[in-house]
N, C-alpha and C. Protein backbone atom coordinates (compact mmCIF):
# COMPACT_ATOMS: atom_id res chain seq x y z
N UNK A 1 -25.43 -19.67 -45.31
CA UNK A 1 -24.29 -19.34 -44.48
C UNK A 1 -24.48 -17.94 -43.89
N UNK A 2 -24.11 -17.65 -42.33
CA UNK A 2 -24.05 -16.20 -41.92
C UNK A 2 -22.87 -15.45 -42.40
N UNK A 3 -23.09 -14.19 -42.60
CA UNK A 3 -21.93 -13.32 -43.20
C UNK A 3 -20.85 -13.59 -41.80
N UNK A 4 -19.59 -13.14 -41.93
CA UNK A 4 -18.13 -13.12 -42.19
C UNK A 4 -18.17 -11.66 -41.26
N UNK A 5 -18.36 -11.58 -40.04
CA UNK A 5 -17.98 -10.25 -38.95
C UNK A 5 -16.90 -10.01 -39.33
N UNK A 6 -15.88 -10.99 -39.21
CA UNK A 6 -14.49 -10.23 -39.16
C UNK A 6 -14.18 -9.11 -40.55
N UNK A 7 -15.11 -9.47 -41.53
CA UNK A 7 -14.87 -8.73 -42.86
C UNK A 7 -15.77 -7.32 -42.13
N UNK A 8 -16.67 -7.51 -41.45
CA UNK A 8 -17.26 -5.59 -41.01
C UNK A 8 -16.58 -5.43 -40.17
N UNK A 9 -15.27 -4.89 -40.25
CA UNK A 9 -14.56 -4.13 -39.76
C UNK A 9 -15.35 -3.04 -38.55
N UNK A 10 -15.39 -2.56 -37.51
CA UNK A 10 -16.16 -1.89 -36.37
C UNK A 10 -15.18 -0.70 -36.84
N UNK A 11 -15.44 0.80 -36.38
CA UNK A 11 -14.38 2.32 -37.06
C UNK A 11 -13.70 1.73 -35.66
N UNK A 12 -13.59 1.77 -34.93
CA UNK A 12 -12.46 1.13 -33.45
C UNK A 12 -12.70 0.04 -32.40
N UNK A 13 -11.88 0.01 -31.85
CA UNK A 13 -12.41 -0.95 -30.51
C UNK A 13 -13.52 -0.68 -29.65
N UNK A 14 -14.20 0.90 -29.69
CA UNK A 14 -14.76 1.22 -28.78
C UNK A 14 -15.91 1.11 -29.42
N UNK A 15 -16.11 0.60 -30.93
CA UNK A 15 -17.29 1.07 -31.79
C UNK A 15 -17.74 2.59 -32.71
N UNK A 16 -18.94 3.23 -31.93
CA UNK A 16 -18.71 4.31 -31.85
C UNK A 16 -18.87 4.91 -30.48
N UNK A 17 -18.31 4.49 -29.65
CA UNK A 17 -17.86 5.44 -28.38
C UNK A 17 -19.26 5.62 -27.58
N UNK A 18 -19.94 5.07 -27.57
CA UNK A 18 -21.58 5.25 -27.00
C UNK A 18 -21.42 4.74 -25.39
N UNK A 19 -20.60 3.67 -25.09
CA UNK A 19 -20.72 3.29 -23.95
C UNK A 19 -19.76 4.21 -23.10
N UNK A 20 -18.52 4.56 -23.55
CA UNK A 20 -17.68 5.35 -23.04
C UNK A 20 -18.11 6.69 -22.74
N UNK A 21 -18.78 7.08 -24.12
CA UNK A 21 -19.67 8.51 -23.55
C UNK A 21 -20.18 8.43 -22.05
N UNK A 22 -20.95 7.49 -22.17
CA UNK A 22 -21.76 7.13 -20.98
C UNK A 22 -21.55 7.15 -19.54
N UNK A 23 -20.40 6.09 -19.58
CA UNK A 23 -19.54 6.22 -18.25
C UNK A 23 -18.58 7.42 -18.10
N UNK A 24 -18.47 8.19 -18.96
CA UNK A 24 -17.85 9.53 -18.87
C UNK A 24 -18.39 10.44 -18.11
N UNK A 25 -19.68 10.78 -18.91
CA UNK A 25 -20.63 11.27 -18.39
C UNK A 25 -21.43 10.84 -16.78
N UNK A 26 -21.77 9.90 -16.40
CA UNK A 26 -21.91 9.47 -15.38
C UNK A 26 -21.07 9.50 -14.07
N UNK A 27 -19.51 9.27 -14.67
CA UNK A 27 -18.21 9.66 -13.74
C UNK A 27 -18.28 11.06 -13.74
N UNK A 28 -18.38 11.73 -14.31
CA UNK A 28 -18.27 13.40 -14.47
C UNK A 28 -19.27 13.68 -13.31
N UNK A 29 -20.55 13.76 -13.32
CA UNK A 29 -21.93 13.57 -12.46
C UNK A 29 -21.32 13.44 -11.02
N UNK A 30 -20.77 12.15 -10.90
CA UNK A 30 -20.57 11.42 -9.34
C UNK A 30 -19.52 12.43 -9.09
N UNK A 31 -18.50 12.67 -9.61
CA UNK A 31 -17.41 13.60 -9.13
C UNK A 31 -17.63 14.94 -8.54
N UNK A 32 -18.78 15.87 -9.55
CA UNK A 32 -19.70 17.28 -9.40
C UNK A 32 -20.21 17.24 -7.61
N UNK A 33 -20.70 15.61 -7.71
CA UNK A 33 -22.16 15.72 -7.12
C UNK A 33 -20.73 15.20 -5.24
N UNK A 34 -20.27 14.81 -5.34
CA UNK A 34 -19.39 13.76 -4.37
C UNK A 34 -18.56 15.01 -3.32
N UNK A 35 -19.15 14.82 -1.90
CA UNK A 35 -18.54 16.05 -1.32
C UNK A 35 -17.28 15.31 -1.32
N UNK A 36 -16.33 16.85 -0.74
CA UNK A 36 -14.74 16.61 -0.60
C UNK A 36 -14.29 15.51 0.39
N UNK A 37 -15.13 15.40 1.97
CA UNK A 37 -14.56 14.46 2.43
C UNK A 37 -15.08 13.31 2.26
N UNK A 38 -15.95 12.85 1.29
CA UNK A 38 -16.40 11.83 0.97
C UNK A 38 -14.68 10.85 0.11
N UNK A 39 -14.04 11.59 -0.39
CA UNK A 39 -12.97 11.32 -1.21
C UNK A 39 -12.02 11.42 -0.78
N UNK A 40 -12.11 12.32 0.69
CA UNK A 40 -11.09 12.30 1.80
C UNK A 40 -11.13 10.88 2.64
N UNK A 41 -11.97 10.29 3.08
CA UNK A 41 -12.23 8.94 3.88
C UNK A 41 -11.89 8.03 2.78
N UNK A 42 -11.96 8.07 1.78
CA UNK A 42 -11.83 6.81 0.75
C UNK A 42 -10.33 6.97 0.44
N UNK A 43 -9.61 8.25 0.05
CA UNK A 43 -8.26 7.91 0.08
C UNK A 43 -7.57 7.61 1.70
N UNK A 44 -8.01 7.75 2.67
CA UNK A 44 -7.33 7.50 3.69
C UNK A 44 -7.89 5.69 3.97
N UNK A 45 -9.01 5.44 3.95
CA UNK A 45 -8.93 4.00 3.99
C UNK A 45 -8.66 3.46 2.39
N UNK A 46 -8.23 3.67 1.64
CA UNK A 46 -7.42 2.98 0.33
C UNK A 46 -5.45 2.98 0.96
N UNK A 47 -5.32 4.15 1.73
CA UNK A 47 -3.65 3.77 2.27
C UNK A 47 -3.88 2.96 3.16
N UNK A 48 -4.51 2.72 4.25
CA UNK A 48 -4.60 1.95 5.43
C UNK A 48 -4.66 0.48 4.75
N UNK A 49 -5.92 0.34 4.17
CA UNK A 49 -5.85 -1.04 3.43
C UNK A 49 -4.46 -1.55 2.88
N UNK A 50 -3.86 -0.48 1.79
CA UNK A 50 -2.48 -0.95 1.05
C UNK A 50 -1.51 -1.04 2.09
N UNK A 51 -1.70 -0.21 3.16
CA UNK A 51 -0.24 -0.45 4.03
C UNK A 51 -0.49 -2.00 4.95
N UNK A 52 -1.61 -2.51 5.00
CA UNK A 52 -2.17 -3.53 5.66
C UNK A 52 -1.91 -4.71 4.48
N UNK A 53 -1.83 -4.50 3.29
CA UNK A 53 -1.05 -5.64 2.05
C UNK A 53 0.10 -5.69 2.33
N UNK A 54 0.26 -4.41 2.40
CA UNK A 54 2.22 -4.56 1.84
C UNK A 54 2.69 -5.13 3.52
N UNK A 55 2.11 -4.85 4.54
CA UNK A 55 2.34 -5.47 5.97
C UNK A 55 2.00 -6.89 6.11
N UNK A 56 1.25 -7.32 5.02
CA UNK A 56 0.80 -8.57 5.02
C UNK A 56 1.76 -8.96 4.30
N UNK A 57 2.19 -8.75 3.27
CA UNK A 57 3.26 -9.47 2.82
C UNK A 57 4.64 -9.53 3.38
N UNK A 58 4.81 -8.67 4.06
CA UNK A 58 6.54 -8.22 4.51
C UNK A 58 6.12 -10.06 5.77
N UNK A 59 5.10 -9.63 6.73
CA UNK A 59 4.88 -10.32 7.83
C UNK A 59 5.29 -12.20 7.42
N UNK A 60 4.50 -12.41 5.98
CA UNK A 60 4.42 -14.05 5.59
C UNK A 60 5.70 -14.54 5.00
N UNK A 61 6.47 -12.73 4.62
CA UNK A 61 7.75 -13.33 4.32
C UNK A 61 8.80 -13.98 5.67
N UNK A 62 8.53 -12.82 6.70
CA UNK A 62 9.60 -12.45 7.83
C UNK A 62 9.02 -13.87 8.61
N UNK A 63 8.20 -14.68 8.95
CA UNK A 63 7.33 -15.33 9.41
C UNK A 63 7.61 -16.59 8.65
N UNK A 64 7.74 -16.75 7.31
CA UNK A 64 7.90 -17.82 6.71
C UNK A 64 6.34 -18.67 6.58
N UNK A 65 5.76 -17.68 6.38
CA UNK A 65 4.09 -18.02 5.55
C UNK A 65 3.43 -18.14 6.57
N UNK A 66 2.62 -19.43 5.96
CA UNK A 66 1.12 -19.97 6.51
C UNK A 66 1.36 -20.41 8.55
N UNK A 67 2.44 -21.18 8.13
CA UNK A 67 2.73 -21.95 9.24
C UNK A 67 3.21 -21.25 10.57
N UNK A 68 4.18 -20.06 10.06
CA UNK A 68 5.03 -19.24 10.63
C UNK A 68 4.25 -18.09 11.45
N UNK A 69 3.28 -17.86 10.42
CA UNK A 69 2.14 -16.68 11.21
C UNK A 69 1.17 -17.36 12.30
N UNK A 70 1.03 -18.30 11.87
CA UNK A 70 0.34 -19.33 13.17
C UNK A 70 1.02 -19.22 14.21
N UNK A 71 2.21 -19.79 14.15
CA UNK A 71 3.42 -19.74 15.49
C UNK A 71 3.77 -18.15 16.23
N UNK A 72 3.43 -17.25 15.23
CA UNK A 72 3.72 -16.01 15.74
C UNK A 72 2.30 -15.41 16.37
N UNK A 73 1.57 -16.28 16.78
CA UNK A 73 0.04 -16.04 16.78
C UNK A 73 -1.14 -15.45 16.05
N UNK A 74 -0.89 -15.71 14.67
CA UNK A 74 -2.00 -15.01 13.99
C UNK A 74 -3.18 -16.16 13.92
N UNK A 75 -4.45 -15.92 13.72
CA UNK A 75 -5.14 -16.80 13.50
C UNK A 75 -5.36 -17.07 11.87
N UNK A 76 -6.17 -18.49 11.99
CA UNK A 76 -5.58 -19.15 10.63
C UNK A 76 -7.08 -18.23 10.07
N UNK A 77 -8.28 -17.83 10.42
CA UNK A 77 -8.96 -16.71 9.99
C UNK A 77 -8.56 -15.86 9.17
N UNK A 78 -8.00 -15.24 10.03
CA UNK A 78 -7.16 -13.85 9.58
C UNK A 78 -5.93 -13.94 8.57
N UNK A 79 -5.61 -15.11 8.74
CA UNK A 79 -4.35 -15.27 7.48
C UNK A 79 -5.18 -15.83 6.48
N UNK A 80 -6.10 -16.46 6.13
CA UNK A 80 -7.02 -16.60 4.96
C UNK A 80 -7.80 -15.70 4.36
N UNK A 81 -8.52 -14.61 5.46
CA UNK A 81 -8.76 -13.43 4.86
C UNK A 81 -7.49 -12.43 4.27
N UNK A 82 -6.84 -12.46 4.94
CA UNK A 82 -5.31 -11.60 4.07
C UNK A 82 -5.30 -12.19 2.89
N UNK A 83 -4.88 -13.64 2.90
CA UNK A 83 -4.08 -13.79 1.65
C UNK A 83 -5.50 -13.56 0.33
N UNK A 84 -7.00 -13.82 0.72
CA UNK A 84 -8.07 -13.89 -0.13
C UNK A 84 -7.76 -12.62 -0.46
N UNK A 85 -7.75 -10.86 0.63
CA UNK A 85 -7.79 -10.13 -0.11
C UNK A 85 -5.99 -9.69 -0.47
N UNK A 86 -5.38 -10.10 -0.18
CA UNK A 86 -3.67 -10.03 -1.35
C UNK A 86 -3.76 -10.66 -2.20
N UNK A 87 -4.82 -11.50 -2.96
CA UNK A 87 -5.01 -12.23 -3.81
C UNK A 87 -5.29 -11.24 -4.88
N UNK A 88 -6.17 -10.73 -4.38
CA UNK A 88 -7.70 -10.03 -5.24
C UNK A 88 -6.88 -8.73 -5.90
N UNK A 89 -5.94 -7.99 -4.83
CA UNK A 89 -5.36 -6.99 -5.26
C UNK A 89 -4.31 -7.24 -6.15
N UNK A 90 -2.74 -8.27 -5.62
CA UNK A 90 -1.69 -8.02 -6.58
C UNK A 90 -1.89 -9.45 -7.62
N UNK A 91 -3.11 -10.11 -7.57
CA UNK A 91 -3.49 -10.97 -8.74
C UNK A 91 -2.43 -12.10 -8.18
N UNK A 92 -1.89 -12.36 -7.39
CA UNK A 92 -0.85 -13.84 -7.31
C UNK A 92 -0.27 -13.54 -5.99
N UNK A 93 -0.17 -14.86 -5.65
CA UNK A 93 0.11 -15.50 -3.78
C UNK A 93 1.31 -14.78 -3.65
N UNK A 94 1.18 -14.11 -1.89
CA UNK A 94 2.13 -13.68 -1.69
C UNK A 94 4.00 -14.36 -1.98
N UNK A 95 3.75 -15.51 -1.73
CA UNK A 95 5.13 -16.52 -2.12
C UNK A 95 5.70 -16.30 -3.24
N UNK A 96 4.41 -16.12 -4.33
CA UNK A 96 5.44 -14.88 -5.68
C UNK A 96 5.47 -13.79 -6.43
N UNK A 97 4.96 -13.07 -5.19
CA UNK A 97 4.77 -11.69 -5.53
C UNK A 97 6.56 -11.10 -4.72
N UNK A 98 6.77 -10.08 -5.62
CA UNK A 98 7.97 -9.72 -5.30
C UNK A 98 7.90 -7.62 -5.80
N UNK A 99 7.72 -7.49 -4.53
CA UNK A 99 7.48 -5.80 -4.37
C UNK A 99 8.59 -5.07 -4.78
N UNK A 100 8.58 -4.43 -5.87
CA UNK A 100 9.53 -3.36 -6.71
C UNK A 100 10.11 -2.55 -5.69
N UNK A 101 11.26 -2.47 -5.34
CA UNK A 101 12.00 -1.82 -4.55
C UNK A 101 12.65 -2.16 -3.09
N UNK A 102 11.43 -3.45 -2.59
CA UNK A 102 11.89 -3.79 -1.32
C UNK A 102 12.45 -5.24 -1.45
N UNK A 103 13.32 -5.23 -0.69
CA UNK A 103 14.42 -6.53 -0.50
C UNK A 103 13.77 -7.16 0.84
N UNK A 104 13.71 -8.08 1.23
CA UNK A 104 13.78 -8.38 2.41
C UNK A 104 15.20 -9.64 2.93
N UNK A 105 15.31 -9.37 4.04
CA UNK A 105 16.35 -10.24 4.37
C UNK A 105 15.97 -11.14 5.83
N UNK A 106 15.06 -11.65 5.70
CA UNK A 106 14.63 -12.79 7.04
C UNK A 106 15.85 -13.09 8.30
N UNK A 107 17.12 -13.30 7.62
CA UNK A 107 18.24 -13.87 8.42
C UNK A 107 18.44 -12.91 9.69
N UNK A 108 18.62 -11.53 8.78
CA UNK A 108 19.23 -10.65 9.43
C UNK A 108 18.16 -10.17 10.22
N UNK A 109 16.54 -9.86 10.25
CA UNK A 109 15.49 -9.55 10.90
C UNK A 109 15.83 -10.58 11.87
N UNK A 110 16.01 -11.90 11.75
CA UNK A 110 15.73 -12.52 12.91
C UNK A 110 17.32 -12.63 13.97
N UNK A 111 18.08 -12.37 13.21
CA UNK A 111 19.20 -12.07 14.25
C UNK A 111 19.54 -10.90 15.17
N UNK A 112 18.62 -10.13 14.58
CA UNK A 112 18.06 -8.76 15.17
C UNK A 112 17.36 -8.99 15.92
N UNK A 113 16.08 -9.75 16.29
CA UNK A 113 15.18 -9.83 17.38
C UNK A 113 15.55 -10.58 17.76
N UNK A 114 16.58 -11.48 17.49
CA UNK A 114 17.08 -12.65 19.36
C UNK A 114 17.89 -11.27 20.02
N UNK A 115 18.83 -10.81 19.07
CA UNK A 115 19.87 -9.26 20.01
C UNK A 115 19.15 -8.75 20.77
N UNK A 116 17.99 -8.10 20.40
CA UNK A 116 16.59 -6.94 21.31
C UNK A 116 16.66 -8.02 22.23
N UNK A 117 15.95 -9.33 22.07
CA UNK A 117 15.09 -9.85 23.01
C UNK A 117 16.13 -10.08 24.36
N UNK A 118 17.83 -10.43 23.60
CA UNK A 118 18.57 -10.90 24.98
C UNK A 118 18.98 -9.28 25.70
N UNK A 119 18.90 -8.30 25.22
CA UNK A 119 19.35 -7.09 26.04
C UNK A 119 17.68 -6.98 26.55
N UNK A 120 16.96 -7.20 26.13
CA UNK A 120 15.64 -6.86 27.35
C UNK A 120 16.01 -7.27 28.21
N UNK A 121 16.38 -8.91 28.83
CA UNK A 121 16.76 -9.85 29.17
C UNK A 121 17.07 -9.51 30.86
């Protein structure tokens, strides 16, 4: 019979910390070595991207999804690449993802843009 792992207890989860050293050390390195606007372009396209989620989601709500963004002219491309990467980020389809703080109200958005559209008029 093979011995019983669960009886050798490991001193933690991490073992002894050898791999963590590692990537510590290595993150430490890239950070030293990484000019400033290298970290300047990456936080400005990390907001652009997130404001392009959270716009993706407000849009499939106000739109009424798949079907709705079609009719409003999006291509069915572009709404498959969204939802692949709103997938990837908040882990579950926009239909039940529900953003901490924002409400949306479809009724009233759209009783709002017939008002605009008839005073263009």
């Amino acid at each position: 019979m093979s011995d019983d792992l669960r009886k050798q207890r490991s001193e933690s989860a991490e073992g002894k910390g050898r791999a963590r050293r590692a990537w510590e050390a290595y993150e430490a390195a890239v950070q030293r070595n990484t000019p400033d606007w290298v970290n300047q372009v990456i936080r400005d396209g990390s907001l652009r991207w997130t404001e392009q989620m959270v716009g993706f989601w407000v849009a499939w709500h106000l739109y009424g999804g798949f079907e709705g963004l079609k009719r409003a002219g999006w291509s069915e491309r572009t709404i498959y690449r969204r939802l692949k990467e709103f997938r990837l980020v908040f882990k579950t389809h926009p239909d039940t993802f529900s953003h901490p703080g924002v409400k949306l109200d479809p009724e009233a958005f759209w009783e709002w843009s017939r008002k605009r559209a008839e005073e263009e008029e």
